[in-house]
C-alpha atoms as a PDB file:
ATOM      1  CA  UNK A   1     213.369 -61.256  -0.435  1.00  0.00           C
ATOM      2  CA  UNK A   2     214.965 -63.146  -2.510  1.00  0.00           C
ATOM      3  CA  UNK A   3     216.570 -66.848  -1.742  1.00  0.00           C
ATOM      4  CA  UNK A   4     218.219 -69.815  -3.823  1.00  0.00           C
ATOM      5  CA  UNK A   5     216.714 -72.981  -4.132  1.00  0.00           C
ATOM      6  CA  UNK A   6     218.079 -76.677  -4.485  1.00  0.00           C
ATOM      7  CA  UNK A   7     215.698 -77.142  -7.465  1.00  0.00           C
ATOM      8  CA  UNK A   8     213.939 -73.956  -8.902  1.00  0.00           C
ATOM      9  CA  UNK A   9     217.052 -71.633  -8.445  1.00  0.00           C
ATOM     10  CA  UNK A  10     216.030 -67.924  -7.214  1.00  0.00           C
ATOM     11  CA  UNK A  11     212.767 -67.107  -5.915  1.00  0.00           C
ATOM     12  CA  UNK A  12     211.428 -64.515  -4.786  1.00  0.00           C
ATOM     13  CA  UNK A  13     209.430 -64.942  -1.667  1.00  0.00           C
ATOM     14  CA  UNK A  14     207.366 -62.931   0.662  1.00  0.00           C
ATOM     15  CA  UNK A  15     208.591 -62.468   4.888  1.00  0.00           C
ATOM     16  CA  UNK A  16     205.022 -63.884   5.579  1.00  0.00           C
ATOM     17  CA  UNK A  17     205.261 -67.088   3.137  1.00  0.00           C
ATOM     18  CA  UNK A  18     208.246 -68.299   5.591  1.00  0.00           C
ATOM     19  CA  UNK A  19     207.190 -71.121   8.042  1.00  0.00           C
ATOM     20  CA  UNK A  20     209.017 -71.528  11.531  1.00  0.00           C
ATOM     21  CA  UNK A  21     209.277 -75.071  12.714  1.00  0.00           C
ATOM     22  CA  UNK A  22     210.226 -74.308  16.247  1.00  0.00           C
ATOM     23  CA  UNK A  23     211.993 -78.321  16.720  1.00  0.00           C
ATOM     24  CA  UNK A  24     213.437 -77.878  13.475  1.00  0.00           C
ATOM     25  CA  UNK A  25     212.436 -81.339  11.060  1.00  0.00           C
ATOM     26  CA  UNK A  26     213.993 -84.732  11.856  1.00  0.00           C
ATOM     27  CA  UNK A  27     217.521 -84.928  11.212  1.00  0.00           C
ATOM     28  CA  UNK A  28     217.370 -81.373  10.731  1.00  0.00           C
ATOM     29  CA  UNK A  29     216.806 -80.016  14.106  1.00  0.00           C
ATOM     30  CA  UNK A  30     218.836 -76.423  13.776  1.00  0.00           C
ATOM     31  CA  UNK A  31     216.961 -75.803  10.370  1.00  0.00           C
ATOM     32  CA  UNK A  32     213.732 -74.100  11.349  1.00  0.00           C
ATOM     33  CA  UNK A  33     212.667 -71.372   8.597  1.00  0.00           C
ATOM     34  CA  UNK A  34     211.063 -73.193   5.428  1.00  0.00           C
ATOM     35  CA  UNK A  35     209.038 -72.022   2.685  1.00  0.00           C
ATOM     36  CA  UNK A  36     206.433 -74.221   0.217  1.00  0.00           C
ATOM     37  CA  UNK A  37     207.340 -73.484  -2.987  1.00  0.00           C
ATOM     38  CA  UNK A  38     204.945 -75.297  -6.137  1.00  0.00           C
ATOM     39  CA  UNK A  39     206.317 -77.626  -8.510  1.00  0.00           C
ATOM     40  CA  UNK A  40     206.206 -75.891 -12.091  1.00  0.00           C
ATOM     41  CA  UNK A  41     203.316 -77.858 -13.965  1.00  0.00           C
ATOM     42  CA  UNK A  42     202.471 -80.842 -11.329  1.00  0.00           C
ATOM     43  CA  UNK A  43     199.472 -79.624  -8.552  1.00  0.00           C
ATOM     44  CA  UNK A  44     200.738 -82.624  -6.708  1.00  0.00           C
ATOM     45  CA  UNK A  45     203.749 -82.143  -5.186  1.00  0.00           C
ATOM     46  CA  UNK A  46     205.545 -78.913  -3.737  1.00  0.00           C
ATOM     47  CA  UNK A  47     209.310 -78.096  -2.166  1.00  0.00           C
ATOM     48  CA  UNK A  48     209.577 -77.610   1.208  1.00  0.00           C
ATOM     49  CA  UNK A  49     213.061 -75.330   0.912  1.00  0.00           C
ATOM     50  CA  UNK A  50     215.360 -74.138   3.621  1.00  0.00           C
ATOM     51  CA  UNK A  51     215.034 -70.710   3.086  1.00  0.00           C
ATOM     52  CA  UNK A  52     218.922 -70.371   4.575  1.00  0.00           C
ATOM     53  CA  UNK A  53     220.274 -73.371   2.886  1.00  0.00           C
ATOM     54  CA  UNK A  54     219.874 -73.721  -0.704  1.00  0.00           C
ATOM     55  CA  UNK A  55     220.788 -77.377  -1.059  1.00  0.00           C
ATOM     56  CA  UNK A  56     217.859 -78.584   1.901  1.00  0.00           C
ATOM     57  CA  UNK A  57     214.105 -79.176   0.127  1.00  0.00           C
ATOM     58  CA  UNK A  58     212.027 -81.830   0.732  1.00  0.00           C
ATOM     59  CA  UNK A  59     209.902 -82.823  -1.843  1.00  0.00           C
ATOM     60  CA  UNK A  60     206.058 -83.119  -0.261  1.00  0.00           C
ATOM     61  CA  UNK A  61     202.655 -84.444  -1.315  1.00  0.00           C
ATOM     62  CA  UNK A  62     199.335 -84.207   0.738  1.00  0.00           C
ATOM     63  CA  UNK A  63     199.121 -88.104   1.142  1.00  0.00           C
ATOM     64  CA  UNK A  64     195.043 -88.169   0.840  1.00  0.00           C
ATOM     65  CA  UNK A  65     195.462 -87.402  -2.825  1.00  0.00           C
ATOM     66  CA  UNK A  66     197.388 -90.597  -3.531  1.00  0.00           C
ATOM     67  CA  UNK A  67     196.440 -92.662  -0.467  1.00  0.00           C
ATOM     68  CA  UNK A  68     192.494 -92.198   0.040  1.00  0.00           C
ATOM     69  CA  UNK A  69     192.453 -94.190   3.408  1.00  0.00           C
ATOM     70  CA  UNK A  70     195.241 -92.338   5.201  1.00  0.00           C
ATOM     71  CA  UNK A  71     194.338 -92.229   8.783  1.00  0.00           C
ATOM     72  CA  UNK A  72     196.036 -90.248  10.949  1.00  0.00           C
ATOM     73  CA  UNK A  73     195.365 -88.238  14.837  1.00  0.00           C
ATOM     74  CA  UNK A  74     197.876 -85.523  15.961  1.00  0.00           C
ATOM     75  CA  UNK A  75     198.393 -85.530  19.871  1.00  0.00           C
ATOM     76  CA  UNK A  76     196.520 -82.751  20.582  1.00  0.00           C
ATOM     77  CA  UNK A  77     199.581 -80.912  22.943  1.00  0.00           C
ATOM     78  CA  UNK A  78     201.826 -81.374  19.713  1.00  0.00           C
ATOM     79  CA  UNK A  79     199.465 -79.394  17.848  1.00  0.00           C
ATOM     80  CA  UNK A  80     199.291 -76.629  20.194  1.00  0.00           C
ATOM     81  CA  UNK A  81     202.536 -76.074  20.200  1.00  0.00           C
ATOM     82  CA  UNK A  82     201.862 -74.531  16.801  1.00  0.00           C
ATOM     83  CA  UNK A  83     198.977 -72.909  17.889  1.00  0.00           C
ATOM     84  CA  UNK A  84     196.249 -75.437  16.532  1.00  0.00           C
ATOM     85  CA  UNK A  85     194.127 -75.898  18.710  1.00  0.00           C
ATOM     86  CA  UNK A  86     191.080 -78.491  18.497  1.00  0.00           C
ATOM     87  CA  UNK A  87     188.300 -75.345  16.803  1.00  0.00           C
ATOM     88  CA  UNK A  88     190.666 -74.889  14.173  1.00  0.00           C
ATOM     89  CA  UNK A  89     192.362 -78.005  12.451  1.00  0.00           C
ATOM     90  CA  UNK A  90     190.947 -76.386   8.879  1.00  0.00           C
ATOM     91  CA  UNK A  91     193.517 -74.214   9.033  1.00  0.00           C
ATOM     92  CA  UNK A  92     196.180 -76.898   9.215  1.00  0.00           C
ATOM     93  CA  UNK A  93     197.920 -78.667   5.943  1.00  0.00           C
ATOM     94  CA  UNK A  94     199.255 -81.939   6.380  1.00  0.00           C
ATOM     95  CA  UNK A  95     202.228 -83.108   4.090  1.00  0.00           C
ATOM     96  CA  UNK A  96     204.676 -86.495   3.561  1.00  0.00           C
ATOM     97  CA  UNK A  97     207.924 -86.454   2.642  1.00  0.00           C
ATOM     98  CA  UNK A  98     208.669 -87.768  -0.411  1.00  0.00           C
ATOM     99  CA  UNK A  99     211.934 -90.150  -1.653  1.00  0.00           C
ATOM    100  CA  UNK A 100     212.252 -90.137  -5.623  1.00  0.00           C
ATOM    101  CA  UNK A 101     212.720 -93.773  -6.508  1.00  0.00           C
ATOM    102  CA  UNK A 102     215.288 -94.825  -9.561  1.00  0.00           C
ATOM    103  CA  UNK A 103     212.371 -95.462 -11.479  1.00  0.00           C
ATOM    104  CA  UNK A 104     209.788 -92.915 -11.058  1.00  0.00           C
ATOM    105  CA  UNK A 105     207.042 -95.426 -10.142  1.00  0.00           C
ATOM    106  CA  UNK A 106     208.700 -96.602  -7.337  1.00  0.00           C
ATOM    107  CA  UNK A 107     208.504 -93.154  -5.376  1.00  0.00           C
ATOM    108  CA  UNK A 108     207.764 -93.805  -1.565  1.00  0.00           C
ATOM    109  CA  UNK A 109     206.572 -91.533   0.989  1.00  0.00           C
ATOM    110  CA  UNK A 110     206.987 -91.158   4.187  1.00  0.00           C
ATOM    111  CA  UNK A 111     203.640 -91.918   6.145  1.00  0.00           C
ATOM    112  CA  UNK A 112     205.330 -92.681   9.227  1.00  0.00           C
ATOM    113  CA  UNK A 113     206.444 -88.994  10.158  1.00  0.00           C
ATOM    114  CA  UNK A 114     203.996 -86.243   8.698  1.00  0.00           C
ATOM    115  CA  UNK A 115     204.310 -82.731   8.677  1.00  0.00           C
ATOM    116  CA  UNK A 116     201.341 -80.024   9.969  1.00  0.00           C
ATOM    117  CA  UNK A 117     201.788 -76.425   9.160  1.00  0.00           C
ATOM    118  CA  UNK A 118     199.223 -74.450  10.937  1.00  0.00           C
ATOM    119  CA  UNK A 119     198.641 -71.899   7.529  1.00  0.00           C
ATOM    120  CA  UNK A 120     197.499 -68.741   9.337  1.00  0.00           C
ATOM    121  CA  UNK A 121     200.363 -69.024  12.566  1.00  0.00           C
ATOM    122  CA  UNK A 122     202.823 -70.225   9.473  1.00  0.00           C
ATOM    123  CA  UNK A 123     204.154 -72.207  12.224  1.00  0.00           C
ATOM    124  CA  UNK A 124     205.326 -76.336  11.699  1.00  0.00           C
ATOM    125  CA  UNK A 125     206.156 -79.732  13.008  1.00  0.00           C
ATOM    126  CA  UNK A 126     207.101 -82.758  12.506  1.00  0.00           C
ATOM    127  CA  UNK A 127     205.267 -85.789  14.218  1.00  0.00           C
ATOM    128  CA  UNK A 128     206.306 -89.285  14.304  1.00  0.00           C
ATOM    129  CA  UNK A 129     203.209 -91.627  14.956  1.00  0.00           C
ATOM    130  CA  UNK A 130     203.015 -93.495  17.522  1.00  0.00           C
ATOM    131  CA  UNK A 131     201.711 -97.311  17.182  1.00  0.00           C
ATOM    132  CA  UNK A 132     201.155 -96.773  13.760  1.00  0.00           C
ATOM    133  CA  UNK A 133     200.257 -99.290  10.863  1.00  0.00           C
ATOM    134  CA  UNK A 134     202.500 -96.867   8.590  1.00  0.00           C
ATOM    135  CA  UNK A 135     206.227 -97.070   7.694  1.00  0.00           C
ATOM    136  CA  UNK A 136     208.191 -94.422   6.075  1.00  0.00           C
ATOM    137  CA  UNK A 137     208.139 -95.886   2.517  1.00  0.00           C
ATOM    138  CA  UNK A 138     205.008 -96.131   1.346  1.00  0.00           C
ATOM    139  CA  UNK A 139     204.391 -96.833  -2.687  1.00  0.00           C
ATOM    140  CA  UNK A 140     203.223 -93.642  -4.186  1.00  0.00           C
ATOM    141  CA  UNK A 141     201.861 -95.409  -6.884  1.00  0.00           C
ATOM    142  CA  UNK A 142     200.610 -98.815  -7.772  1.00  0.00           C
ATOM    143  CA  UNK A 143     202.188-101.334  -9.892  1.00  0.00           C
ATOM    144  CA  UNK A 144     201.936 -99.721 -14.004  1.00  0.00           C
ATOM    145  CA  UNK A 145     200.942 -96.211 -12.452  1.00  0.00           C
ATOM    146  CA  UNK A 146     203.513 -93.440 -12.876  1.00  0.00           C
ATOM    147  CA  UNK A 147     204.937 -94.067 -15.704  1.00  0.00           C
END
């Protein structure tokens, strides 16, 4: 099937590429179909596209490849309501949301509120830590990186 993107313009995508966040994302709560669609040329970042609403992607990153020491624990009920359960978190991806700064070195992301897709269900959801050291803008890179 073919959909528009906000960024990459038509795609074509497969049925079983399409990932159902049943709670929709926050501040999107009635979107719940998504897609991951690479960046052309960067490994380090991918769209996560609406795959009903062409002008809805969220640019992602997996945080441990620019923040080494991320430390984060899922509530184990949250995950099973996309079908991870505790024998099979290696077949979960975790991703941050990404906010493109003015500059391109002053990127943050959003550590506070990760996403977990469960790859094999291609089910999602959004978790907001709780008693976290983590905000939602986090430096993506340090200072003279990035540019």
């Amino acid at each position: 099937m073919k959909i528009k993107t906000k960024y990459l313009g038509e795609v074509e995508i497969d049925e079983d590429q399409i990932i159902h966040f049943p709670k929709g994302l926050l501040g999107f709560e009635s979107n719940k179909e998504f897609v991951l669609l690479d960046v052309p040329e960067n490994p380090y970042f991918k769209f996560l596209q609406d795959i009903k609403n062409s002008y809805i992607s969220f640019l992602l990153i997996n945080p441990w490849d620019f923040f080494k020491d991320y430390d984060v624990e899922f509530p184990d009920q949250g995950l099973m309501n996309i079908d991870i359960r505790s024998n099979n978190k290696n077949d979960m991806a975790v991703y941050t949301v990404v906010t493109i700064g003015i500059k391109f070195q002053d990127s943050t992301s959003n550590l506070l509120a990760p996403i977990v897709i469960n790859l094999s269900a291609r089910k999602g959801r959004q978790f907001i830590l709780n008693d976290s050291i983590y905000t939602t803008k986090h430096k993506l890179f340090t200072e003279g990186q990035g540019e």
